[in-house]
C-alpha atoms as a PDB file:
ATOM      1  CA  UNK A   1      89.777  88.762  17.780  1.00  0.00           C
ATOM      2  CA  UNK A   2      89.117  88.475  21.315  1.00  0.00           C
ATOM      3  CA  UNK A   3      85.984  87.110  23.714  1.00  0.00           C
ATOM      4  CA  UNK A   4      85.605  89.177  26.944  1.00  0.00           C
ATOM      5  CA  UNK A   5      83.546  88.469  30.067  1.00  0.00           C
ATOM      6  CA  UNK A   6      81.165  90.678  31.372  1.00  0.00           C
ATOM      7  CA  UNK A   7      82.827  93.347  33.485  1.00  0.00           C
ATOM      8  CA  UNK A   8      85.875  93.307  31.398  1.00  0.00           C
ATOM      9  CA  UNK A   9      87.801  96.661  31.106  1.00  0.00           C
ATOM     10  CA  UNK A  10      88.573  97.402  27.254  1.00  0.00           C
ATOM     11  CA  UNK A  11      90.811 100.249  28.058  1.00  0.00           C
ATOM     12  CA  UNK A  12      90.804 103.301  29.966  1.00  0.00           C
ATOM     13  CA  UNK A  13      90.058 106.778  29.833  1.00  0.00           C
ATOM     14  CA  UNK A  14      93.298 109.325  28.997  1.00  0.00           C
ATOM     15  CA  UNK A  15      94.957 106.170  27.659  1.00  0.00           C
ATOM     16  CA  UNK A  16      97.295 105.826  24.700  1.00  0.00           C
ATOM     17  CA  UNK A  17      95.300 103.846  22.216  1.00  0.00           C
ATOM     18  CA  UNK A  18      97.277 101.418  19.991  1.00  0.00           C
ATOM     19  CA  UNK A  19      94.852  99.950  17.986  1.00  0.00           C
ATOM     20  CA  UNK A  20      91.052 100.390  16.379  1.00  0.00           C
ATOM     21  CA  UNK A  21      88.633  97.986  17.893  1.00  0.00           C
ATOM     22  CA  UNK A  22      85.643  96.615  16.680  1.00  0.00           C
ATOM     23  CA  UNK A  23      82.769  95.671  18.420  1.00  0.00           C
ATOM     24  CA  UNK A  24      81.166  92.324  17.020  1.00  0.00           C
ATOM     25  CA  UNK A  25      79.075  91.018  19.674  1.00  0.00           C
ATOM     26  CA  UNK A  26      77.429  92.000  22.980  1.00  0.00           C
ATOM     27  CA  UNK A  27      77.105  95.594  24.860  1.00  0.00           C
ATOM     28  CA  UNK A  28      79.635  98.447  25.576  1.00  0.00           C
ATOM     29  CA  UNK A  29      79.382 101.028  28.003  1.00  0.00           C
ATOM     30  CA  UNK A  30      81.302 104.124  27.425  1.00  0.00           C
ATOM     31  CA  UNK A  31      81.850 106.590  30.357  1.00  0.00           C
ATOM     32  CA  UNK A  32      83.749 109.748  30.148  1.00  0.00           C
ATOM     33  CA  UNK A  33      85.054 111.410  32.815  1.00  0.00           C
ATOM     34  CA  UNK A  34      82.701 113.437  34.049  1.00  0.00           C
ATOM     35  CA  UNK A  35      80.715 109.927  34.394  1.00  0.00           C
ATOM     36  CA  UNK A  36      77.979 110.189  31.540  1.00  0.00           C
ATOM     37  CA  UNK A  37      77.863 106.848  29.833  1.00  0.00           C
ATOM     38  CA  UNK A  38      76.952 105.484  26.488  1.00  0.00           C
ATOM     39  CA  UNK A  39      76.137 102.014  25.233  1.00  0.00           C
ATOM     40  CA  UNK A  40      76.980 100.539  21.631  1.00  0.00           C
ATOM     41  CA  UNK A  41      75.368  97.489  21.005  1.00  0.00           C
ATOM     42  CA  UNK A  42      76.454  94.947  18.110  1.00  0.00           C
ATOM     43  CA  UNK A  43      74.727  95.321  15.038  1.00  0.00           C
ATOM     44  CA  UNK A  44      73.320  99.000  15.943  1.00  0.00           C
ATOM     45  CA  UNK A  45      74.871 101.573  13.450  1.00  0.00           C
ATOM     46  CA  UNK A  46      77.423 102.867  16.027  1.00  0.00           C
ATOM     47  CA  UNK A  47      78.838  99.714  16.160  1.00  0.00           C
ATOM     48  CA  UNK A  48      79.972  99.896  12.211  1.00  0.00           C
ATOM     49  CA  UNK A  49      82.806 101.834  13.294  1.00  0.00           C
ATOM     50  CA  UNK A  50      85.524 101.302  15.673  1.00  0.00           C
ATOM     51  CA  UNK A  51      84.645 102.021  19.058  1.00  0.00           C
ATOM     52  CA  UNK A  52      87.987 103.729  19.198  1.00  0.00           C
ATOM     53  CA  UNK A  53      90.325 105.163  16.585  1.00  0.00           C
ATOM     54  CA  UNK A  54      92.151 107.799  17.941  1.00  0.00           C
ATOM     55  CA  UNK A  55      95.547 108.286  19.443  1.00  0.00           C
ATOM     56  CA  UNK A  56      94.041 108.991  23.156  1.00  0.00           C
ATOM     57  CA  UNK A  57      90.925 107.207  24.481  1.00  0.00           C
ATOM     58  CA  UNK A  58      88.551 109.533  25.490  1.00  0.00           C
ATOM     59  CA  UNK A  59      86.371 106.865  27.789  1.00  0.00           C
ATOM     60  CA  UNK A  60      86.529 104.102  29.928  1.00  0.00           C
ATOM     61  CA  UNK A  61      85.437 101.110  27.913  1.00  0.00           C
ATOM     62  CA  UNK A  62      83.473  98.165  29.939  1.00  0.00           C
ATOM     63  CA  UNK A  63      81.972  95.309  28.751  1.00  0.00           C
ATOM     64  CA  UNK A  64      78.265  95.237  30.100  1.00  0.00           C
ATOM     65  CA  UNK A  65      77.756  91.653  28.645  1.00  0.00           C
ATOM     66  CA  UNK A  66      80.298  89.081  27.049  1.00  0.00           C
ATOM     67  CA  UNK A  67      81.532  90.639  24.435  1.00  0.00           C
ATOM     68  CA  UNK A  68      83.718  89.524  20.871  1.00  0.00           C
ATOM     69  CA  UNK A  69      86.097  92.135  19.442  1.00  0.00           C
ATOM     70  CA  UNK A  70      88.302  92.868  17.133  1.00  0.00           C
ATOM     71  CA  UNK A  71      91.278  94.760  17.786  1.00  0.00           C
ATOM     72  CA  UNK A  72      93.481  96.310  14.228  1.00  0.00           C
ATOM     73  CA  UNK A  73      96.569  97.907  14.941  1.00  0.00           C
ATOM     74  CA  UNK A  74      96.469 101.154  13.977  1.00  0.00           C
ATOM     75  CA  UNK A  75     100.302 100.860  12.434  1.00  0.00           C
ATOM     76  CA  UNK A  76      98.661  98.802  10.129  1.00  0.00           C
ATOM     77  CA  UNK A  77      95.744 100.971   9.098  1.00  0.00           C
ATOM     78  CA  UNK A  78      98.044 103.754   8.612  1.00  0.00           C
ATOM     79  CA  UNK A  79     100.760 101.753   5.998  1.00  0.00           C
ATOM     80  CA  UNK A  80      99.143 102.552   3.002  1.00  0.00           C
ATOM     81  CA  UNK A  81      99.276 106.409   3.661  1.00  0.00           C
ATOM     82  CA  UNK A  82     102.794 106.040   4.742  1.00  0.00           C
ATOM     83  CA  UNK A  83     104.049 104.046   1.534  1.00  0.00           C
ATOM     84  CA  UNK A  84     102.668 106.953  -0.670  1.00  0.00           C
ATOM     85  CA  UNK A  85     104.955 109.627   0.498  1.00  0.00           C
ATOM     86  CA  UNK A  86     106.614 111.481  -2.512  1.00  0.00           C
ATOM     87  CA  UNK A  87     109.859 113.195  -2.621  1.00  0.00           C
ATOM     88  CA  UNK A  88     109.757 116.180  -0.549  1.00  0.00           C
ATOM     89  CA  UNK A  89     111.821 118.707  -2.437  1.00  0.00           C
ATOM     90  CA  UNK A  90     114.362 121.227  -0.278  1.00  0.00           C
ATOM     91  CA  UNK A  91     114.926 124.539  -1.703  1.00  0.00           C
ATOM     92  CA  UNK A  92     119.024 125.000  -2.869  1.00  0.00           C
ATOM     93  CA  UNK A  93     119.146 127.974  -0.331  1.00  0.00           C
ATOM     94  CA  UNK A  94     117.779 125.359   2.684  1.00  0.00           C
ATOM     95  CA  UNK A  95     120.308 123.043   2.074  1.00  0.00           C
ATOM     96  CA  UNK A  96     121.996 124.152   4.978  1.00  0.00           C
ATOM     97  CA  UNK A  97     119.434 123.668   7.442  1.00  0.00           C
ATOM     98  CA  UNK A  98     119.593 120.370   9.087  1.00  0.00           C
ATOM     99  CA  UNK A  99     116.254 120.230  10.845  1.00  0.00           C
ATOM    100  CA  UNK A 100     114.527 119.709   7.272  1.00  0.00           C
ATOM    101  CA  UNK A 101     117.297 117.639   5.826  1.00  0.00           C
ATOM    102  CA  UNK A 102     116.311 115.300   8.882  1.00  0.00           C
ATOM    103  CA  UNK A 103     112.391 115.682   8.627  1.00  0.00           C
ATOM    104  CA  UNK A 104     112.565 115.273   4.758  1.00  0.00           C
ATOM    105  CA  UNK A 105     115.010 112.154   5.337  1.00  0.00           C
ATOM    106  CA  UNK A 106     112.453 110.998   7.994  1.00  0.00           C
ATOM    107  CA  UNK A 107     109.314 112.076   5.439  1.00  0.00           C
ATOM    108  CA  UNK A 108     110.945 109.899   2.365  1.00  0.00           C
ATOM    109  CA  UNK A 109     111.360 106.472   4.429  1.00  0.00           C
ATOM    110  CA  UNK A 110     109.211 104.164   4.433  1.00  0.00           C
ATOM    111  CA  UNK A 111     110.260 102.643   7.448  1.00  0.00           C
ATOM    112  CA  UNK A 112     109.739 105.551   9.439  1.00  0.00           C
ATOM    113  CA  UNK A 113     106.118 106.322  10.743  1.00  0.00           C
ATOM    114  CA  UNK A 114     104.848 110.220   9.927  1.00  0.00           C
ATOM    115  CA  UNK A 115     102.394 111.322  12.809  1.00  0.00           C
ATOM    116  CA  UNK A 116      99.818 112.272  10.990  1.00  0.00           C
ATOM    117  CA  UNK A 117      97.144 114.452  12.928  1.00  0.00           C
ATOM    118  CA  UNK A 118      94.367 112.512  13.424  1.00  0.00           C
ATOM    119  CA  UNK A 119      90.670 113.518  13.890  1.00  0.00           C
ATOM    120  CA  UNK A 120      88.838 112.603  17.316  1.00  0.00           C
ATOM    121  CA  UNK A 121      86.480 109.796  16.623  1.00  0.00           C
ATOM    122  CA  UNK A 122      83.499 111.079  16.833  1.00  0.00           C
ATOM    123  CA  UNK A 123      84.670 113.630  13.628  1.00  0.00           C
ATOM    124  CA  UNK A 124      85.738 110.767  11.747  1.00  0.00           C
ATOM    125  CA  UNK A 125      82.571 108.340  12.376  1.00  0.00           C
ATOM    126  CA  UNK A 126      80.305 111.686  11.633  1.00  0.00           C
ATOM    127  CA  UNK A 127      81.361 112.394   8.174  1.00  0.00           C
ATOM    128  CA  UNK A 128      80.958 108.984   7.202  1.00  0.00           C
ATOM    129  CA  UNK A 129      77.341 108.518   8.401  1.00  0.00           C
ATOM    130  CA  UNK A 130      75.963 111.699   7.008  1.00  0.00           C
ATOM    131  CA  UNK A 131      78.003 109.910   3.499  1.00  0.00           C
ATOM    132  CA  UNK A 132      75.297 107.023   4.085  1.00  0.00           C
ATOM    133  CA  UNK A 133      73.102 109.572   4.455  1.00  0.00           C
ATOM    134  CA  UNK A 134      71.774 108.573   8.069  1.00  0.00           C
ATOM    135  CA  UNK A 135      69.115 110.291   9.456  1.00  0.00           C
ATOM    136  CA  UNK A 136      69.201 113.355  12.560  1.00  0.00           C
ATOM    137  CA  UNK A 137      68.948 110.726  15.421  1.00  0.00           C
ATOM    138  CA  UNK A 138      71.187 108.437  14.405  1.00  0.00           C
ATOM    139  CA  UNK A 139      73.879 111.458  13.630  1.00  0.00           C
ATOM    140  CA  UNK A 140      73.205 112.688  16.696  1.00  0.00           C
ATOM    141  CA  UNK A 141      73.581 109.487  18.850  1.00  0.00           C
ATOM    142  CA  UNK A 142      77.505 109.714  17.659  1.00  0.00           C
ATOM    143  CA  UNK A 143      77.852 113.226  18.192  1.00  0.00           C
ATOM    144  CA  UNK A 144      76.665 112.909  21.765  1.00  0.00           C
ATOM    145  CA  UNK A 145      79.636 110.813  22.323  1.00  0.00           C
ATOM    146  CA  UNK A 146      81.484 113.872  23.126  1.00  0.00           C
ATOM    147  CA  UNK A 147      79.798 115.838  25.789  1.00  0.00           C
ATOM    148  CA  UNK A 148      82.002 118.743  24.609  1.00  0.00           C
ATOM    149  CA  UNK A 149      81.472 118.711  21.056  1.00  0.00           C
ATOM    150  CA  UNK A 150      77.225 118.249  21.588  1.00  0.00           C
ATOM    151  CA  UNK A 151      77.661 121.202  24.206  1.00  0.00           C
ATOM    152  CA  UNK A 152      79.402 123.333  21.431  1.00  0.00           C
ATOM    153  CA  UNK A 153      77.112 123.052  19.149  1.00  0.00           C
ATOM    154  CA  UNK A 154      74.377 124.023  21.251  1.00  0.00           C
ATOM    155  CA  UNK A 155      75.951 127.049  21.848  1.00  0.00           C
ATOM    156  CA  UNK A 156      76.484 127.920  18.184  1.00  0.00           C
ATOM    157  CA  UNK A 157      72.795 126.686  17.642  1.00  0.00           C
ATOM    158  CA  UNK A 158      71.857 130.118  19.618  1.00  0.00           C
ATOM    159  CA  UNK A 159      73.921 132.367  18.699  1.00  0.00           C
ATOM    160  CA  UNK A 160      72.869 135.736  16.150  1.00  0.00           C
ATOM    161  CA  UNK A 161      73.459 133.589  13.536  1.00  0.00           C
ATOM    162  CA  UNK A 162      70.197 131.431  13.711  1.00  0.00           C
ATOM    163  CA  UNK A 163      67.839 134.271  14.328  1.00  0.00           C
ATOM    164  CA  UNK A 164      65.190 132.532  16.365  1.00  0.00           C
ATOM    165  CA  UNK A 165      63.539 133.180  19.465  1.00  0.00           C
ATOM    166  CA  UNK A 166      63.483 129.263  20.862  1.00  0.00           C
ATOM    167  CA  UNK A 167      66.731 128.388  22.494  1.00  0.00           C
ATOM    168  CA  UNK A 168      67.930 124.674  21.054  1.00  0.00           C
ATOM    169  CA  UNK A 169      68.007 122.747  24.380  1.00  0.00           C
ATOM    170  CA  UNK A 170      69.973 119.688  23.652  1.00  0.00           C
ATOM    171  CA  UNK A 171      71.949 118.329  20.900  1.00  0.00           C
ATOM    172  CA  UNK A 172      69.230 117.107  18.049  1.00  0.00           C
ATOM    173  CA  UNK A 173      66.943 120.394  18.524  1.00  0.00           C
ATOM    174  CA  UNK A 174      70.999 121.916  17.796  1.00  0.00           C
ATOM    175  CA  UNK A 175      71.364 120.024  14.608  1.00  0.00           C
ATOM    176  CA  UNK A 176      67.845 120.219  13.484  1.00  0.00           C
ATOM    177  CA  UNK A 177      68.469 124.130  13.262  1.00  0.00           C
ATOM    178  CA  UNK A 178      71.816 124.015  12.315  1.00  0.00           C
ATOM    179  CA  UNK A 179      71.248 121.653   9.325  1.00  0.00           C
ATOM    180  CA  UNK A 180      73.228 118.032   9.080  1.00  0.00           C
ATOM    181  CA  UNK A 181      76.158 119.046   6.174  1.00  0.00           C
ATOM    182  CA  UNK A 182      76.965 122.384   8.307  1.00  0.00           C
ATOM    183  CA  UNK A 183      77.340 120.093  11.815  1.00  0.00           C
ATOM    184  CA  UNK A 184      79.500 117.983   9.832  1.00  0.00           C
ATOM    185  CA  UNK A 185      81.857 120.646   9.086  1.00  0.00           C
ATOM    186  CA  UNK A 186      81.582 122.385  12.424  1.00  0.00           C
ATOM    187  CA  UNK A 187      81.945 119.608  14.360  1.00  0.00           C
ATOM    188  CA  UNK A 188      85.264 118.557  12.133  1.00  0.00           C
ATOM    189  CA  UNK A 189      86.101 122.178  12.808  1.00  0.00           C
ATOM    190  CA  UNK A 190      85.774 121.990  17.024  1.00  0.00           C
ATOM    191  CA  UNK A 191      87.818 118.845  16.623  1.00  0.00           C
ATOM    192  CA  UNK A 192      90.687 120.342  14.924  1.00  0.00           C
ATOM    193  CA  UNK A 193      91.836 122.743  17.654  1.00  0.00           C
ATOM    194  CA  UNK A 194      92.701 119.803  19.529  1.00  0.00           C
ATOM    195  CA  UNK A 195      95.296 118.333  17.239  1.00  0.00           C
ATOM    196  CA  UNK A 196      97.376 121.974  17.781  1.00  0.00           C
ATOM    197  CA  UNK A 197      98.904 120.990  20.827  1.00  0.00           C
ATOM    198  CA  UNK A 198     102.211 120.303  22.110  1.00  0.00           C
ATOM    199  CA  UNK A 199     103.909 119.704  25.225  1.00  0.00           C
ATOM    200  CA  UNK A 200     107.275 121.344  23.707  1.00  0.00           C
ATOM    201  CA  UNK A 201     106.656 125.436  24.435  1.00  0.00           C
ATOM    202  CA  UNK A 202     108.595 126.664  21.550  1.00  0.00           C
ATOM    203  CA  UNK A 203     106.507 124.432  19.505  1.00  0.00           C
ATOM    204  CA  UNK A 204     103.212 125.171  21.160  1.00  0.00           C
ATOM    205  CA  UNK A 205     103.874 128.838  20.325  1.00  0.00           C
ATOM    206  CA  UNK A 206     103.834 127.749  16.349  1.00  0.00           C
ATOM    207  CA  UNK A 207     100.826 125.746  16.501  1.00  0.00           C
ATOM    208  CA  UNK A 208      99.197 128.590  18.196  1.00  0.00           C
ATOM    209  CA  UNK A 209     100.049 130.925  15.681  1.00  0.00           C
ATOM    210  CA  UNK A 210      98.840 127.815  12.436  1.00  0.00           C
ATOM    211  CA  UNK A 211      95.560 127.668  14.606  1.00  0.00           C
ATOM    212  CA  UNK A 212      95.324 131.280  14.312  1.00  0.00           C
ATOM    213  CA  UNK A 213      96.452 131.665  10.655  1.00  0.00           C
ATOM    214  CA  UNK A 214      93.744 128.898   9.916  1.00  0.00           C
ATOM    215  CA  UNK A 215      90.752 130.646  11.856  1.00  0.00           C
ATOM    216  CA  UNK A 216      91.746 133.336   9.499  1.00  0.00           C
ATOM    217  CA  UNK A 217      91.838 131.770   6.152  1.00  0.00           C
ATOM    218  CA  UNK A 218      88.585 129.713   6.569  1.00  0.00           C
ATOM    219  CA  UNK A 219      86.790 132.949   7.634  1.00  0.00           C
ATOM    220  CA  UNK A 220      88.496 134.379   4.100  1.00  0.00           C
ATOM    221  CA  UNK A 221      87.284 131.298   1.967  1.00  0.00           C
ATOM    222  CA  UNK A 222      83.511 131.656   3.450  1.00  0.00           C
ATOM    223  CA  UNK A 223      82.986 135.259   2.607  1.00  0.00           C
ATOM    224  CA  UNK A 224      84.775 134.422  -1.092  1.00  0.00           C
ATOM    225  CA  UNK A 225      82.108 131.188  -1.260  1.00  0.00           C
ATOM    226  CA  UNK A 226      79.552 133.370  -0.049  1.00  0.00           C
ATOM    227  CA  UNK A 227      79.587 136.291  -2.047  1.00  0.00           C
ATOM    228  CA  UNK A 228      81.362 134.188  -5.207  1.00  0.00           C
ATOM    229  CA  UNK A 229      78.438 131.218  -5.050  1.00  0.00           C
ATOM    230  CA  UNK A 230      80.862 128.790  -6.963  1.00  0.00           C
ATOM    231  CA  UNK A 231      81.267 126.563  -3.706  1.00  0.00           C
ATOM    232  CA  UNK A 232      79.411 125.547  -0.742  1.00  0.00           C
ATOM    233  CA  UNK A 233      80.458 128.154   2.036  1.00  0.00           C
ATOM    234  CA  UNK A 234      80.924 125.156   4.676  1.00  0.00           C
ATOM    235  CA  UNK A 235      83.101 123.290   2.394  1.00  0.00           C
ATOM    236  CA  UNK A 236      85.039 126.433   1.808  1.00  0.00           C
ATOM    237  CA  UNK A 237      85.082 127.125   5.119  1.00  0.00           C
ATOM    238  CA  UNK A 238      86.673 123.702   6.072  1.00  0.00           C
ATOM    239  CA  UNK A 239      89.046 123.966   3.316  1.00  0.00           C
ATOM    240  CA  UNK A 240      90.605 127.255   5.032  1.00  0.00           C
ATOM    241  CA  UNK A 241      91.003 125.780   7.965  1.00  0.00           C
ATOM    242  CA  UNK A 242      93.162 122.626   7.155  1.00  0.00           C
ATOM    243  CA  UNK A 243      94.954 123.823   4.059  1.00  0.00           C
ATOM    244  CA  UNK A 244      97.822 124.253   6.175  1.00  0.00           C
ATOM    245  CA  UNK A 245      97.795 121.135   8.281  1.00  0.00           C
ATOM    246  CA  UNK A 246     100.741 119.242   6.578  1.00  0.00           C
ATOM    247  CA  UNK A 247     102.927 121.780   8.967  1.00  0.00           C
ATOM    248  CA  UNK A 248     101.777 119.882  11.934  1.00  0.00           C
ATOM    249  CA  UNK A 249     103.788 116.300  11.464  1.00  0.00           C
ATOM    250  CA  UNK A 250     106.670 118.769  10.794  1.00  0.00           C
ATOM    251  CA  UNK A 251     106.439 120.413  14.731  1.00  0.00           C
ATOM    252  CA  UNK A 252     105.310 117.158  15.894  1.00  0.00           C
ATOM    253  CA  UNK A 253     109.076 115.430  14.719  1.00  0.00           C
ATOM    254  CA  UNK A 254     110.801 118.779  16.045  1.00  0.00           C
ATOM    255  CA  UNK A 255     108.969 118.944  19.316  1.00  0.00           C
ATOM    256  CA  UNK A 256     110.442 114.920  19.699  1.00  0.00           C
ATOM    257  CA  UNK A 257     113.967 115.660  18.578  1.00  0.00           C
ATOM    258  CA  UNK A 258     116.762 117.385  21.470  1.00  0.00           C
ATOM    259  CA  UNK A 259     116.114 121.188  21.232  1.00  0.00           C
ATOM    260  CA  UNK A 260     120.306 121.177  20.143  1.00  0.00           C
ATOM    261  CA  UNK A 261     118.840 119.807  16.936  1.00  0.00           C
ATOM    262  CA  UNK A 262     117.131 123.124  16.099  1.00  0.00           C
ATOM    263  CA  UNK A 263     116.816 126.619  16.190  1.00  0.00           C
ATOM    264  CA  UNK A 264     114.153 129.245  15.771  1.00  0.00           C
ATOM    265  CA  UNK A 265     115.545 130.460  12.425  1.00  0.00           C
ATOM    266  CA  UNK A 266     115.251 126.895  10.853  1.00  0.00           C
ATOM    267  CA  UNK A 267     111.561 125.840  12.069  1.00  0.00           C
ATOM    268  CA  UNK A 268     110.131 129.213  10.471  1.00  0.00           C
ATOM    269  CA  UNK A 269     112.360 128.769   6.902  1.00  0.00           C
ATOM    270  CA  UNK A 270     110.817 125.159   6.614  1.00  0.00           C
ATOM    271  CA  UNK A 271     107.417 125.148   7.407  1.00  0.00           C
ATOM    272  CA  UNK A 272     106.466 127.363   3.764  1.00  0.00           C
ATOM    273  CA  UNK A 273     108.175 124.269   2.337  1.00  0.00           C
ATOM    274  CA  UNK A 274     106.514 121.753   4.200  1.00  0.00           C
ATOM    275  CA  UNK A 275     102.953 122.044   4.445  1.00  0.00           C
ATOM    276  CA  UNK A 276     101.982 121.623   0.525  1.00  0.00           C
ATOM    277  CA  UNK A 277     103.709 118.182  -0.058  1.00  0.00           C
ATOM    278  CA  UNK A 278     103.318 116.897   3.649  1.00  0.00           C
ATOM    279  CA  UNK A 279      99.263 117.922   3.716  1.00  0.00           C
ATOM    280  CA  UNK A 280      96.682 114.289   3.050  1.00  0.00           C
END
């Protein structure tokens, strides 16, 4: 826990984050960017989750009054997910390639940390609002939080799809017509695409071709829910898209090992083996 004058600078925009913190007492102004600016104040339903929890701060935090906080490392809050790794099973004809000997060595060892993709905030705090069944404004006071994400939305909001002749014009008439479950999911969506993304080029070029794959597969799984009726089309829609997401800790430990340490042949013969076992 920490006390902070006013003025104080939590962290920075573009910043590595290394640790969820909590906002327990006073005001917070969050500015992106572009400039726009948010407060979360103490008590207010924003403030239940952590005013950061990604891997990348997406704002420049300031304290607009004195301020307590809590700060939790985020090694620690992701410890229970890494102790539950099973075996990861290679294939007798794989045996030879060393890149997955060394990722399922890596996978099965407890000491070793697993980047797991992780959602943008605003995703994360979403779903769990709409769980406590909050109301439009409140949902829409977190999605706003991302200027990109509320911008998104508007543009889906007027698209064919919503046959309407009224054009939303900010962010709550947008999830007013789009309806709170399917925001949930589409905003979970928009956040995906940015957790396929590497600086590596040979492993950009896979990610790519996942993102693709899994634009493909949701589309699938909402015309089966649609014309089938035995799930919710958004659900099956989401489903598609991050069936095969357990790939992406695999091309996140390749793109960090020395390119001698693989080859072309070996990244496409694991990831079929990887993404069941590896995927939450």
């Amino acid at each position: 826990m920490e006390s902070l004058p006013t003025g104080s600078i939590l962290y920075h925009v573009n910043e590595q984050a290394t640790c969820a913190i909590y906002l327990l007492k006073g005001t917070v102004t969050l500015a992106d960017h572009n400039g726009k600016s948010y407060e979360i104040v103490a008590g207010s339903a924003q403030a239940k989750f952590p005013i950061c929890s990604g891997t990348k701060h997406t704002a420049t935090a300031t304290a607009k009054t004195d301020v307590d906080i809590l700060r939790v490392s985020l090694k620690i809050m992701l410890t229970p997910s890494r102790l539950d790794h099973g075996k990861l099973e290679i294939p007798a004809e794989l045996h030879d390639n060393r890149l997955l000997a060394l990722f399922a060595e890596h996978f099965q060892n407890s000491d070793h940390e697993i980047e797991i993709p992780s959602l943008p905030e605003v995703a994360i705090n979403l779903r769990k609002a709409i769980q406590r069944d909050v109301n439009i404004d409140e949902a829409v006071k977190i999605i706003q939080l991302d200027p990109a994400i509320s911008a998104k939305l508007i543009e889906v909001a007027n698209c064919p799809l919503y046959l309407t002749t009224v054009r939303a014009k900010n962010c709550k008439e947008a999830v007013v017509r789009i309806g709170l479950n399917a925001t949930r999911n589409l905003v979970t969506a928009l956040s995906m695409k940015q957790i396929f993304k590497s600086k590596s080029p040979q492993i950009k070029s896979h990610l790519e071709s996942l993102w693709k794959q899994s634009l493909y597969l949701s589309g699938l799984c909402h015309v089966l829910a649609s014309h089938t009726r035995e799930q919710n089309p958004e659900n099956a829609l989401l489903a598609g898209l991050v069936c095969d997401i357990g790939v992406i800790p695999f091309l996140n430990f390749a793109a960090n090992l020395p390119s001698e340490y693989h080859n072309e042949s070996e990244i496409e013969q694991a990831m079929p083996v990887i993404k069941g076992p590896v995927a939450p």
